[in-house]
N, C-alpha and C. Protein backbone atom coordinates (compact mmCIF):
# COMPACT_ATOMS: atom_id res chain seq x y z
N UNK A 1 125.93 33.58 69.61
CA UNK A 1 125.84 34.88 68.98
C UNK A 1 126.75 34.94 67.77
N UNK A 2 126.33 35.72 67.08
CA UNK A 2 126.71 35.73 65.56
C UNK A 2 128.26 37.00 65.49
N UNK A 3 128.54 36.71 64.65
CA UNK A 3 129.53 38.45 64.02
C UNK A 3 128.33 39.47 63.65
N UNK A 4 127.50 39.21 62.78
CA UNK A 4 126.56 40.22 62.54
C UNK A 4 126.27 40.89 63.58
N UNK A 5 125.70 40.30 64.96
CA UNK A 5 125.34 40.92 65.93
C UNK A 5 125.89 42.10 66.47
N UNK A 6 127.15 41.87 66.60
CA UNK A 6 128.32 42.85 67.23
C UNK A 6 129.17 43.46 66.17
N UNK A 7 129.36 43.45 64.96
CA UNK A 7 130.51 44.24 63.87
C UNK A 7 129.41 45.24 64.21
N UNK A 8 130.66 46.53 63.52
CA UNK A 8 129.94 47.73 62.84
C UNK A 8 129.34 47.63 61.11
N UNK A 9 128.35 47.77 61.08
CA UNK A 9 127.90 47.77 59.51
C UNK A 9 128.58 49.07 58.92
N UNK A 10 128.66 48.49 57.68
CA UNK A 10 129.28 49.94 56.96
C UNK A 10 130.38 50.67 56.92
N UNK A 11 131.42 50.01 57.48
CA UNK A 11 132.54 51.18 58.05
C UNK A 11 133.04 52.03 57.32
N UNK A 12 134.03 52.77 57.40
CA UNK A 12 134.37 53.74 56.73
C UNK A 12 135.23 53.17 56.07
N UNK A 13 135.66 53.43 54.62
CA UNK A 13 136.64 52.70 53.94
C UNK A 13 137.66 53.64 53.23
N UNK A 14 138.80 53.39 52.41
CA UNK A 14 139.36 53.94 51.85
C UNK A 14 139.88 53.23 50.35
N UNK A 15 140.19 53.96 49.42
CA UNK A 15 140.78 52.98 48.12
C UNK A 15 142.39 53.12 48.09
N UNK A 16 142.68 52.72 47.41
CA UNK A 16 144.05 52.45 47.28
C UNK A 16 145.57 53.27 46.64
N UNK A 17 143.83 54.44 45.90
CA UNK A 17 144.65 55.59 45.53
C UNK A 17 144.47 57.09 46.45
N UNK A 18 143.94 56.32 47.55
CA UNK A 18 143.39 57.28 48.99
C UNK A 18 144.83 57.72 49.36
N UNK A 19 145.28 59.26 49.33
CA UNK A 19 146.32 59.37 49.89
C UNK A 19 146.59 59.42 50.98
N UNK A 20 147.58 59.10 51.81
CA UNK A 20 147.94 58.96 53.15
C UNK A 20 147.77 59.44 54.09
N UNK A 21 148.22 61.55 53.60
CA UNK A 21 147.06 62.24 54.22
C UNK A 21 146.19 62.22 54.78
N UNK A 22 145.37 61.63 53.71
CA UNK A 22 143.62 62.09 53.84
C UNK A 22 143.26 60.90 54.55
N UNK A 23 143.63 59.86 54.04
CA UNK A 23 143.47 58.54 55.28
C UNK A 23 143.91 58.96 56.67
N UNK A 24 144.74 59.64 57.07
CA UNK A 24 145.23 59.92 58.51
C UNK A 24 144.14 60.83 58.93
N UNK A 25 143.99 61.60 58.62
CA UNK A 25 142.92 62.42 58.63
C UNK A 25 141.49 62.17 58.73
N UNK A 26 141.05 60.94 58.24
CA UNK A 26 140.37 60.17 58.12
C UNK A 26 139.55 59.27 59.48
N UNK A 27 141.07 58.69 60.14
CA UNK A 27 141.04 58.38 60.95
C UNK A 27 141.03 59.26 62.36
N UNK A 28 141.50 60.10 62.44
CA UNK A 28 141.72 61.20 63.41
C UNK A 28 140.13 61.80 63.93
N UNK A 29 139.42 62.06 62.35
CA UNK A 29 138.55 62.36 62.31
C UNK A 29 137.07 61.44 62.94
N UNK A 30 137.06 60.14 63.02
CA UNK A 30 136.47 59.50 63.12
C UNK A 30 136.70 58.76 64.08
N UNK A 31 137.97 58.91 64.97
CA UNK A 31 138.30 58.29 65.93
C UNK A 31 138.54 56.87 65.92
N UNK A 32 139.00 56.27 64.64
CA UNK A 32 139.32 54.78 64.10
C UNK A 32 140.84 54.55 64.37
N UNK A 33 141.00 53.46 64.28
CA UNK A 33 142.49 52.41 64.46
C UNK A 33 142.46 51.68 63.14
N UNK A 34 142.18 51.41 62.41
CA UNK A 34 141.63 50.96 61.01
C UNK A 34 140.86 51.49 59.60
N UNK A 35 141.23 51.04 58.72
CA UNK A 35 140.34 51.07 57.53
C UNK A 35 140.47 49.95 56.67
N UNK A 36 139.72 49.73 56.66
CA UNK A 36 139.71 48.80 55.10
C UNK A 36 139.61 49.29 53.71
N UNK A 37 140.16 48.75 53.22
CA UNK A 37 140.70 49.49 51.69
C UNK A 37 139.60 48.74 50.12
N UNK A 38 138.95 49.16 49.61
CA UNK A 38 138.05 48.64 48.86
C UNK A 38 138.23 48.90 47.26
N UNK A 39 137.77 48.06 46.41
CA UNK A 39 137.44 48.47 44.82
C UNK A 39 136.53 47.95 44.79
N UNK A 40 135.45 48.82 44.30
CA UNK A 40 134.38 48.10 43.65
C UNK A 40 133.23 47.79 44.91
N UNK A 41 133.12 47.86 46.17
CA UNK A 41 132.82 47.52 47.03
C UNK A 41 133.41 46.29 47.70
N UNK A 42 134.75 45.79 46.97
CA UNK A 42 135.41 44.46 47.44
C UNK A 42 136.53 45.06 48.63
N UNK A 43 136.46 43.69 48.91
CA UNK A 43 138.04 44.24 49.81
C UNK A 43 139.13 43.65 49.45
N UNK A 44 140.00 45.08 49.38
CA UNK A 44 141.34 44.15 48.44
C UNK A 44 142.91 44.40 49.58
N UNK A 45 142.04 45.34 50.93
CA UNK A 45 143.73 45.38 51.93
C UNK A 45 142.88 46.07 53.10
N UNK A 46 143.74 46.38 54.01
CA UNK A 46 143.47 47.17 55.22
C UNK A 46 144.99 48.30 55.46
N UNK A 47 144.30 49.52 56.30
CA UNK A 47 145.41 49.95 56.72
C UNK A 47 145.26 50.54 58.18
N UNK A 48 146.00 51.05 59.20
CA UNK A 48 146.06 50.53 60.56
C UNK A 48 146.64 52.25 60.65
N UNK A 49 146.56 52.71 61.74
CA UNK A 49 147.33 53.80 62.08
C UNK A 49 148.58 53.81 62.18
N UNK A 50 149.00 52.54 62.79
CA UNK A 50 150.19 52.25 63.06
C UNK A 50 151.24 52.13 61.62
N UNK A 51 150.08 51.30 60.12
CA UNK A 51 151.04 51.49 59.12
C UNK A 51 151.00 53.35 58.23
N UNK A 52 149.97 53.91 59.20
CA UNK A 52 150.22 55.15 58.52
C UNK A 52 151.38 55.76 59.23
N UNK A 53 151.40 55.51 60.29
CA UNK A 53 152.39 56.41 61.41
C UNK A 53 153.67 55.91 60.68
N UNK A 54 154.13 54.34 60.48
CA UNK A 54 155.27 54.23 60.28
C UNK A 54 155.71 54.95 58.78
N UNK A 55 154.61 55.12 58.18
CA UNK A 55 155.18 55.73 56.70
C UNK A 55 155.19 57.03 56.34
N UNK A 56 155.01 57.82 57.76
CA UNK A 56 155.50 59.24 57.75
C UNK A 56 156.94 59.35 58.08
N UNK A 57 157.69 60.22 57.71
CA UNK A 57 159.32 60.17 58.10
C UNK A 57 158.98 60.45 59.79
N UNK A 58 160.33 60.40 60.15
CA UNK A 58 160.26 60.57 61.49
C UNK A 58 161.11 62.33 61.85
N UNK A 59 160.65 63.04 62.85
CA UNK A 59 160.77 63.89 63.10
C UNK A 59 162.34 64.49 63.19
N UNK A 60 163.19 63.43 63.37
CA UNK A 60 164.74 63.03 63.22
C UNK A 60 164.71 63.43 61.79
N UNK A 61 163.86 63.52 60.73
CA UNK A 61 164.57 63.78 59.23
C UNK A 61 164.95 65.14 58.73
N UNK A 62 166.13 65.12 58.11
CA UNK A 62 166.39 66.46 57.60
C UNK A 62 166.01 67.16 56.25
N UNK A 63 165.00 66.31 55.69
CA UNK A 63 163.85 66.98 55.01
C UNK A 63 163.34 68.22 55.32
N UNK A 64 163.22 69.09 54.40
CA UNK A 64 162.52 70.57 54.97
C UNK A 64 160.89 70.07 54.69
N UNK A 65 160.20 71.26 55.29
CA UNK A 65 158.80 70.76 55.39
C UNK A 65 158.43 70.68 54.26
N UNK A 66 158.79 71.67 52.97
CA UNK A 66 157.89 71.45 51.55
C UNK A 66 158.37 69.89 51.20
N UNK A 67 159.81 69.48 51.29
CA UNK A 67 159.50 68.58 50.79
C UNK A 67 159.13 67.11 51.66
N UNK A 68 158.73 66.87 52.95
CA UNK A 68 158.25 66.48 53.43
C UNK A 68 156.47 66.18 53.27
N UNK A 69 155.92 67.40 52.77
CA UNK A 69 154.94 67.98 52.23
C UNK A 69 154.85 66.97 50.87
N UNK A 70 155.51 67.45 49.94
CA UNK A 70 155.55 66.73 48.32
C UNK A 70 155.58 65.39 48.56
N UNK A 71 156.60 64.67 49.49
CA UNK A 71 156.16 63.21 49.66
C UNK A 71 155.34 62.88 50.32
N UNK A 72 154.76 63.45 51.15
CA UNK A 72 153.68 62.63 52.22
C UNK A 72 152.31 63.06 51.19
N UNK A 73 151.96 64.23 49.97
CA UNK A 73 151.41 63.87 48.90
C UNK A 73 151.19 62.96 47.43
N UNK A 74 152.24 62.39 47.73
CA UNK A 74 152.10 61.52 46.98
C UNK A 74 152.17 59.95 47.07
N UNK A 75 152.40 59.82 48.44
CA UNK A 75 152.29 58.64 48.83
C UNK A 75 150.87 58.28 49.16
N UNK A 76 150.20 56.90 48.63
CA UNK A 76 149.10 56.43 48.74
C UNK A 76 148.65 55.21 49.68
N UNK A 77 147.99 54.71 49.89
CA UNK A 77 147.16 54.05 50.73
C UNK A 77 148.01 52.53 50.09
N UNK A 78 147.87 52.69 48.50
CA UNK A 78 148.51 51.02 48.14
C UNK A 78 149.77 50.76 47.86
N UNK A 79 151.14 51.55 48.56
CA UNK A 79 151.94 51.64 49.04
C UNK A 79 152.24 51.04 50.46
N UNK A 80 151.25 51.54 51.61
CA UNK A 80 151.30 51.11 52.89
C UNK A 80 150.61 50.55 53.47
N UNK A 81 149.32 49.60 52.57
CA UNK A 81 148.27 48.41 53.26
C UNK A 81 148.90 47.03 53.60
N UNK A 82 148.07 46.35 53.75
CA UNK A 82 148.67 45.13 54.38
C UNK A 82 147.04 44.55 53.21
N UNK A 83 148.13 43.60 52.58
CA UNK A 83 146.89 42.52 51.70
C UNK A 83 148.19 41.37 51.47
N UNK A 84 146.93 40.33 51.11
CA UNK A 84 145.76 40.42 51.75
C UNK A 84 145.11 40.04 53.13
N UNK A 85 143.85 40.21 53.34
CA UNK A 85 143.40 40.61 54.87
C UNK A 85 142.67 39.43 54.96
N UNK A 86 143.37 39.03 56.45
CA UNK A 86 142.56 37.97 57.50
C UNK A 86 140.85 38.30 57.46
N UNK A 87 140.16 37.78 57.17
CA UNK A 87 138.61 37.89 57.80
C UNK A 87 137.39 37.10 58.28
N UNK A 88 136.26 37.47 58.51
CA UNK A 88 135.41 36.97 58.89
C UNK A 88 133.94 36.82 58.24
N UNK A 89 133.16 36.15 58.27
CA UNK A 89 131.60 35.95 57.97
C UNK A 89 131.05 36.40 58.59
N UNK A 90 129.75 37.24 58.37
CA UNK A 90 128.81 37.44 59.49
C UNK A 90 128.00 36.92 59.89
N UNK A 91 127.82 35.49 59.07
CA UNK A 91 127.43 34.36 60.16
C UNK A 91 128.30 33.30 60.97
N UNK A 92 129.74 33.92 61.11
CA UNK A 92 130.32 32.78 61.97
C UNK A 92 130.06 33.40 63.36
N UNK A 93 130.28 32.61 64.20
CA UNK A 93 130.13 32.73 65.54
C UNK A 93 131.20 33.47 65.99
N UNK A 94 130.71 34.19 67.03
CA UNK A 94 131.61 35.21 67.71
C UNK A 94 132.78 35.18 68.20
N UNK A 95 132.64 33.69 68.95
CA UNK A 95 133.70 33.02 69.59
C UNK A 95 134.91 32.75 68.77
N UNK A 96 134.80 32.57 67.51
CA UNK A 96 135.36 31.86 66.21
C UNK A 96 136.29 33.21 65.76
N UNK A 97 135.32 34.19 66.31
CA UNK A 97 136.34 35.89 65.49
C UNK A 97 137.38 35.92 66.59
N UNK A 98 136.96 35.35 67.59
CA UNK A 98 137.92 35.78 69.01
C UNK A 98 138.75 35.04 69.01
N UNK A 99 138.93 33.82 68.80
CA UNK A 99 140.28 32.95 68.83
C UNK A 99 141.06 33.69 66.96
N UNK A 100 140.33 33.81 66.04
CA UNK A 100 140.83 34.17 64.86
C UNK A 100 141.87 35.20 65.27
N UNK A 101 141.30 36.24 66.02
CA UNK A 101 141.74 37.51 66.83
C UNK A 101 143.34 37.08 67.92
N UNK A 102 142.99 35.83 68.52
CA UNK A 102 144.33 36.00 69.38
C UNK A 102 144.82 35.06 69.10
N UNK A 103 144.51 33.96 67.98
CA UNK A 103 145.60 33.30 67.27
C UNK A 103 146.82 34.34 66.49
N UNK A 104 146.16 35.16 65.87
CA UNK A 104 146.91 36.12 64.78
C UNK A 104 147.60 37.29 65.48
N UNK A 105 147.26 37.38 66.57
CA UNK A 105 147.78 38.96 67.66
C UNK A 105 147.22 40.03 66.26
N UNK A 106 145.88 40.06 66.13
CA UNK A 106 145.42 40.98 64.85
C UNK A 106 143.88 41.57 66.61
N UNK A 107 144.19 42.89 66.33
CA UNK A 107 142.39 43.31 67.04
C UNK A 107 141.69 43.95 66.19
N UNK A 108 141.28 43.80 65.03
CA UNK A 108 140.35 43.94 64.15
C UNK A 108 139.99 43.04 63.03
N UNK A 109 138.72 42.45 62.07
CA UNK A 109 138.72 42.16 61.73
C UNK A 109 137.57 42.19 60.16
N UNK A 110 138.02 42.28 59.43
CA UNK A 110 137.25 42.83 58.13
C UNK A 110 136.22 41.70 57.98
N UNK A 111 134.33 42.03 57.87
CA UNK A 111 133.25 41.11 57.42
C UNK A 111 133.28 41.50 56.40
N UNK A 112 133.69 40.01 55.39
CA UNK A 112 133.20 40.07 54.24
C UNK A 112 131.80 38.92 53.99
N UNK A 113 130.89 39.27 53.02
CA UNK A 113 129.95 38.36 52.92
C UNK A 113 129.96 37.92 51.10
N UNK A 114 129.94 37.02 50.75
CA UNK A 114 130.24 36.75 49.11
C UNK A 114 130.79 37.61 48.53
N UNK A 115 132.24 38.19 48.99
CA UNK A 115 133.19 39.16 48.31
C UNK A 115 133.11 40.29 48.58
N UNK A 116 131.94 40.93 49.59
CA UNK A 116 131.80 42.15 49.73
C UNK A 116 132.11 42.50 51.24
N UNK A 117 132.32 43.61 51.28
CA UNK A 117 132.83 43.80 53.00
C UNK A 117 131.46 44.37 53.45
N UNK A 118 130.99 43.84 54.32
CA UNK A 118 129.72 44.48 55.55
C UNK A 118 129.78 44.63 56.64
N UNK A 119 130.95 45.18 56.97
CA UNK A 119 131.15 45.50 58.04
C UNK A 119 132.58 45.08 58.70
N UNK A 120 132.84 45.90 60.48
CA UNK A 120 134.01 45.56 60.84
C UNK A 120 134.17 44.90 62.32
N UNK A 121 134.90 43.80 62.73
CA UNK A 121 134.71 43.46 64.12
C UNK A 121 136.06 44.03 64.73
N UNK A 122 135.92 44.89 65.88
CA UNK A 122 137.03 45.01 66.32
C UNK A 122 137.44 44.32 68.08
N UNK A 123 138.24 44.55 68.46
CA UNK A 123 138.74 43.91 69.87
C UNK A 123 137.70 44.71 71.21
N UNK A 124 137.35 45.91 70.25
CA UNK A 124 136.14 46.44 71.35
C UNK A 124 134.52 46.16 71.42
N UNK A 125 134.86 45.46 70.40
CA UNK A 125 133.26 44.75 69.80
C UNK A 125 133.26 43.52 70.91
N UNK A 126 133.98 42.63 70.30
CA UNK A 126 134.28 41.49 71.46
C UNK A 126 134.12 41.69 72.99
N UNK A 127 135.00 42.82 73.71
CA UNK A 127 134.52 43.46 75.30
C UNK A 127 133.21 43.41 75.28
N UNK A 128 132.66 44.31 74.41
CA UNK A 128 131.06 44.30 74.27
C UNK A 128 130.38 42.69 74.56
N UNK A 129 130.66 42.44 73.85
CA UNK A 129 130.14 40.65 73.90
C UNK A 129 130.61 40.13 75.15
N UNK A 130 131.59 40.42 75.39
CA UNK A 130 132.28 39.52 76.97
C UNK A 130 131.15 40.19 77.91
N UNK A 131 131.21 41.02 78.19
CA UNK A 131 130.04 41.57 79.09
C UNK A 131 128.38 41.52 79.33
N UNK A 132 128.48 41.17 78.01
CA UNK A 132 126.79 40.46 77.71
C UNK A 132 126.56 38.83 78.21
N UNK A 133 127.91 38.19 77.71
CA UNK A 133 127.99 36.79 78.01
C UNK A 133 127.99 36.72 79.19
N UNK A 134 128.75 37.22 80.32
CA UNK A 134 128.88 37.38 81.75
C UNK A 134 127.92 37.72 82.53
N UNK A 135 126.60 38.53 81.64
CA UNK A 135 125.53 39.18 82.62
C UNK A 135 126.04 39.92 83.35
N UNK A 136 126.91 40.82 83.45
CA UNK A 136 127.42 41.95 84.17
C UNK A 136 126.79 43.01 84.53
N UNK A 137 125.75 43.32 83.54
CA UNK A 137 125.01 44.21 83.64
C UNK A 137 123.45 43.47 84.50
N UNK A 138 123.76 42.59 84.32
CA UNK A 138 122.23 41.93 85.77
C UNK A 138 122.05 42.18 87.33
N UNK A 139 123.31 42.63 87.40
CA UNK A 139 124.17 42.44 89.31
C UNK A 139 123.38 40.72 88.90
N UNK A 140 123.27 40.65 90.69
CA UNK A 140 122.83 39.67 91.08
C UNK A 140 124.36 39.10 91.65
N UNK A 141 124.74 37.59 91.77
CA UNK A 141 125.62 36.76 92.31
C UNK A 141 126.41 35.87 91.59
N UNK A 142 127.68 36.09 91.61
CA UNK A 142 128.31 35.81 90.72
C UNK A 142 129.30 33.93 91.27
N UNK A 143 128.89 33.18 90.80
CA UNK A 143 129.81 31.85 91.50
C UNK A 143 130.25 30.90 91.11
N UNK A 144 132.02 31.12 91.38
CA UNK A 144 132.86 30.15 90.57
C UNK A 144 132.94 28.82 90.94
N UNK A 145 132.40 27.68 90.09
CA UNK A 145 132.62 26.05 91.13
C UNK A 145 133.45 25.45 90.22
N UNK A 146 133.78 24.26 90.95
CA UNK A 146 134.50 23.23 90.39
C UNK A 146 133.64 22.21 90.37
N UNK A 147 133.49 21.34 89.08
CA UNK A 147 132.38 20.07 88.78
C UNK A 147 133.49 19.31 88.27
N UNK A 148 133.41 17.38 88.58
CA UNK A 148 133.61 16.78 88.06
C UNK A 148 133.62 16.89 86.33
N UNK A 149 134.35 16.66 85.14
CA UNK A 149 134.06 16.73 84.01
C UNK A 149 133.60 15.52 83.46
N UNK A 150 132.14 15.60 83.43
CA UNK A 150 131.19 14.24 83.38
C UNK A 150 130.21 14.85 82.64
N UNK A 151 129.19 13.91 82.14
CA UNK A 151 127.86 14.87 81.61
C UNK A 151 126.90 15.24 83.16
N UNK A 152 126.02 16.24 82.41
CA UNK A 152 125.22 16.21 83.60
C UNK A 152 125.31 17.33 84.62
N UNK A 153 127.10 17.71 84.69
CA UNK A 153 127.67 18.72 85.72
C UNK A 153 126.50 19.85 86.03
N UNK A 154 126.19 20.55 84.33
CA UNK A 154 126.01 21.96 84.56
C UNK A 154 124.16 21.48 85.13
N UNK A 155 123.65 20.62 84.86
CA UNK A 155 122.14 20.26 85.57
C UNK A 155 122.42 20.91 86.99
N UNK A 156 123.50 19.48 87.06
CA UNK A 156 123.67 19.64 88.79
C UNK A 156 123.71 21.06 89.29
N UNK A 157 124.55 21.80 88.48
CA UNK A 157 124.60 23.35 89.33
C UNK A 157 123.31 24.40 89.05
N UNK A 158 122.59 24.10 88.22
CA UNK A 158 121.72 24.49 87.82
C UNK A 158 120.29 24.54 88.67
N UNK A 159 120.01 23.06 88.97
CA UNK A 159 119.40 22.89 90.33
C UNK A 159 119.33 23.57 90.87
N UNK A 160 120.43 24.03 91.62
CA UNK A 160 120.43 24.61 92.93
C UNK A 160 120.05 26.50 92.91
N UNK A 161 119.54 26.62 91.75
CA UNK A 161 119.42 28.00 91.15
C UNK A 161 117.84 28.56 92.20
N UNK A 162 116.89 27.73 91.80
CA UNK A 162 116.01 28.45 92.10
C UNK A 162 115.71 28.91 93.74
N UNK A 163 115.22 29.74 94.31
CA UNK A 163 114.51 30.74 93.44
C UNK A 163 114.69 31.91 92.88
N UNK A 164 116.38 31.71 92.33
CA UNK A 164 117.04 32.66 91.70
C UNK A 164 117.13 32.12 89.91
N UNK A 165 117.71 33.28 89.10
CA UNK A 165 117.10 33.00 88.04
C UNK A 165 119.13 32.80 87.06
N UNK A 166 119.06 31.60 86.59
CA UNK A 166 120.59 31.53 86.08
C UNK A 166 120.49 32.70 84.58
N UNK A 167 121.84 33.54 84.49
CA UNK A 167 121.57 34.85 83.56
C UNK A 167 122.84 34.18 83.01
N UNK A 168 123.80 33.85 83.34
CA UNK A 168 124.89 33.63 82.28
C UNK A 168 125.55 32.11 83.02
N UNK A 169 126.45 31.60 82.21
CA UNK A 169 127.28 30.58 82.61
C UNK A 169 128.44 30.47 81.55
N UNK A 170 129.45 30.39 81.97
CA UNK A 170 130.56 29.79 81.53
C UNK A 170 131.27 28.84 82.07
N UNK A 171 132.28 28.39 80.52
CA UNK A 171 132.94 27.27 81.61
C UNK A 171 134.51 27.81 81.29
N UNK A 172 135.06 27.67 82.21
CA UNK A 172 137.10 27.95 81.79
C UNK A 172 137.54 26.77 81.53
N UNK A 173 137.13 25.54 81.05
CA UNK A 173 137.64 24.52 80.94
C UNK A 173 137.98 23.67 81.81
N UNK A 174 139.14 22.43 81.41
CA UNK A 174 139.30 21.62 82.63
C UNK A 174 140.74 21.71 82.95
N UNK A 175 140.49 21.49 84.36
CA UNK A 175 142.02 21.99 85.06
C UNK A 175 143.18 20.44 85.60
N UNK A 176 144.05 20.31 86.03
CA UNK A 176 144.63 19.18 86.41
C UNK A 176 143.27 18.10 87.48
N UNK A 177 143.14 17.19 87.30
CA UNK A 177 142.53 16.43 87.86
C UNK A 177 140.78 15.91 87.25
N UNK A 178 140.97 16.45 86.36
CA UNK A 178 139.33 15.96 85.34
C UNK A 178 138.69 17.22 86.04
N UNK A 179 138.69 18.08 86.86
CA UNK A 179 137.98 19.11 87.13
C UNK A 179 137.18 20.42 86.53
N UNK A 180 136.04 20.82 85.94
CA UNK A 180 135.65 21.37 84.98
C UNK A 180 134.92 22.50 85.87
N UNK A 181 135.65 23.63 85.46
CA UNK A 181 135.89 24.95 86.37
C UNK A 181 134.04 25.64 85.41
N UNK A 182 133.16 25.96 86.22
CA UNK A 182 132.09 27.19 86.15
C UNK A 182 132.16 28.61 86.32
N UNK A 183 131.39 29.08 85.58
CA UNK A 183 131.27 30.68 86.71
C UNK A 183 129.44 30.58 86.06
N UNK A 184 129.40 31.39 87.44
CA UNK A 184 127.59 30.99 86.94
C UNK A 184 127.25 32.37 87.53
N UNK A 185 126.38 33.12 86.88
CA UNK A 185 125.51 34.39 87.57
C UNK A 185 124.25 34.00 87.46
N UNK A 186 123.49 34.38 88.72
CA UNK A 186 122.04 34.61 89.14
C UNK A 186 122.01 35.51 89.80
N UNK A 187 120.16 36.22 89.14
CA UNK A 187 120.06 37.10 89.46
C UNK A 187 118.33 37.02 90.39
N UNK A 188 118.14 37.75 90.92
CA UNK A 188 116.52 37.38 91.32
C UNK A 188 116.38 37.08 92.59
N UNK A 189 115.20 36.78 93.12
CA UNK A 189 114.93 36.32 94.47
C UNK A 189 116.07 35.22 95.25
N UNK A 190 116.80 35.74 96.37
CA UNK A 190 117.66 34.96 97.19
C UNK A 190 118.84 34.97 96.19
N UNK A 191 118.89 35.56 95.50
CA UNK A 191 120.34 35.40 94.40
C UNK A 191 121.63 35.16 95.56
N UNK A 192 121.96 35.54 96.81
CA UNK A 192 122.65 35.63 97.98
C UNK A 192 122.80 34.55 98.38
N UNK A 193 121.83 33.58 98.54
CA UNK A 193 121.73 32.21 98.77
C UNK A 193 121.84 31.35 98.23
N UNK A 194 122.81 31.62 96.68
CA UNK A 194 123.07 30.59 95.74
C UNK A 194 124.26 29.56 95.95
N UNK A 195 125.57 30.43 96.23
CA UNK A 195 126.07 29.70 97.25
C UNK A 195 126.23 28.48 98.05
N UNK A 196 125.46 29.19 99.34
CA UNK A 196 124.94 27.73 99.91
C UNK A 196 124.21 26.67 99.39
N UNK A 197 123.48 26.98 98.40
CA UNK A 197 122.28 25.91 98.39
C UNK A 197 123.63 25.02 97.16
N UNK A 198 124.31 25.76 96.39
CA UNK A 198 125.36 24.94 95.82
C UNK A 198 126.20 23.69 96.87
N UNK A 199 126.69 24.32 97.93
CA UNK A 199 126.88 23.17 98.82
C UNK A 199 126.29 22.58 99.03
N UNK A 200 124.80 22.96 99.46
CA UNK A 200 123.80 21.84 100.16
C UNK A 200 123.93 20.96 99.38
N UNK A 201 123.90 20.61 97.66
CA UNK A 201 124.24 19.81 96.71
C UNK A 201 125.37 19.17 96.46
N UNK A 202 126.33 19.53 97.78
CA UNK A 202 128.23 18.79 97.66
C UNK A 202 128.82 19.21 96.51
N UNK A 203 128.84 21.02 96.07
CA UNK A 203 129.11 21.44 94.57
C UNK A 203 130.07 22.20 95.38
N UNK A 204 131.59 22.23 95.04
CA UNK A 204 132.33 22.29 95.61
C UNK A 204 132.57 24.22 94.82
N UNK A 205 132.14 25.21 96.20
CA UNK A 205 132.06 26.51 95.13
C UNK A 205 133.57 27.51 95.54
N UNK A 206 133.99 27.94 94.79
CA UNK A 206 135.33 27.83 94.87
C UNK A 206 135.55 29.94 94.77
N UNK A 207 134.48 30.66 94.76
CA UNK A 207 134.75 31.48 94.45
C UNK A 207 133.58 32.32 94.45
N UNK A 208 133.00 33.66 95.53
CA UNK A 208 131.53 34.16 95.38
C UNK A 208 131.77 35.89 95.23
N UNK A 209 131.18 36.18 94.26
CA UNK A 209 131.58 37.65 94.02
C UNK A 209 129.65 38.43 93.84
């Protein structure tokens, strides 16, 4: 699966002479953790709630409100962005935004496509995707094995599927001993009996939900 699939197209943006205000406001309004900051339709920064929050004084200040007021008007968006911004393609693969995502400790991420922004992936986009990948929404039988890490493994577990129907598979990698950890969902006729028929095959199943 792609980034296209899962970003939001279009997001809401702000420029750079967007005052701080109206960006907070912005966000409040729209129920966002983000904006991306644009000229021209390019992207030239992002800004976060968190860098709006920090660039309001803090309630500790002995500023009176007008002039609390006068500065929090004139402070702008390209004062308190963060550029330039980590991003993504909307044809890279999904998986690719998700390590980008927890390499950087960043949960959002700006699609740009030949200089232009089309959109936004965020850390709730991804959930979305985890749950599709998992077949969560299939029910059916959910079962964690351990396979030799050889070719061939996922055949072997595969086999033992019918006359249930395989909806997702993953793998968690390999663990101490060459061991190459599954999770497999089926859904469909005897889905209950996947299980066993995994043993009947000497597939060592380590886990049935």
């Amino acid at each position: 699966m792609l980034v296209r699939d899962w970003m939001t197209a279009d997001p809401q943006t702000v420029t750079a002479a967007t005052p701080v205000m109206e960006a907070m406001q912005q966000l409040r309004d729209g129920g966002y953790r983000r904006l991306p900051v644009v000229r021209d339709g390019k992207l030239v920064g992002i800004v976060t709630d968190r860098d709006l929050k920090e660039a309001t004084p803090s309630k500790a200040t002995s500023l009176s409100v007008y002039e609390l007021n006068y500065l929090l008007s004139k402070l702008t968006i390209k004062e308190v962005m963060t550029a330039p911004v980590m991003t993504i393609g909307p044809e890279d693969a999904i998986e690719e935004a998700a390590l980008l995502m927890e390499t950087h400790r960043v949960s959002g991420l700006p699609v740009v496509d030949h200089g232009k922004l089309v959109g936004i992936l965020t850390i709730t986009d991804l959930l979305r995707a985890f749950v599709r990948f998992l077949g969560l929404r299939e029910g059916g039988t959910r079962v964690t094995v351990d396979l030799p890490d050889e070719p061939g493994v996922l055949a072997r577990a595969a086999e033992a599927a019918p006359p249930s129907n395989v909806v997702a598979v993953v793998t968690a990698g390999v663990s101490e001993g060459h061991r190459r950890r599954l999770v497999l969902r089926v859904a469909g006729e005897d889905a209950e009996g996947f299980p066993e028929r995994l043993k009947a095959k000497g597939i060592e199943v380590r886990d049935v939900r």
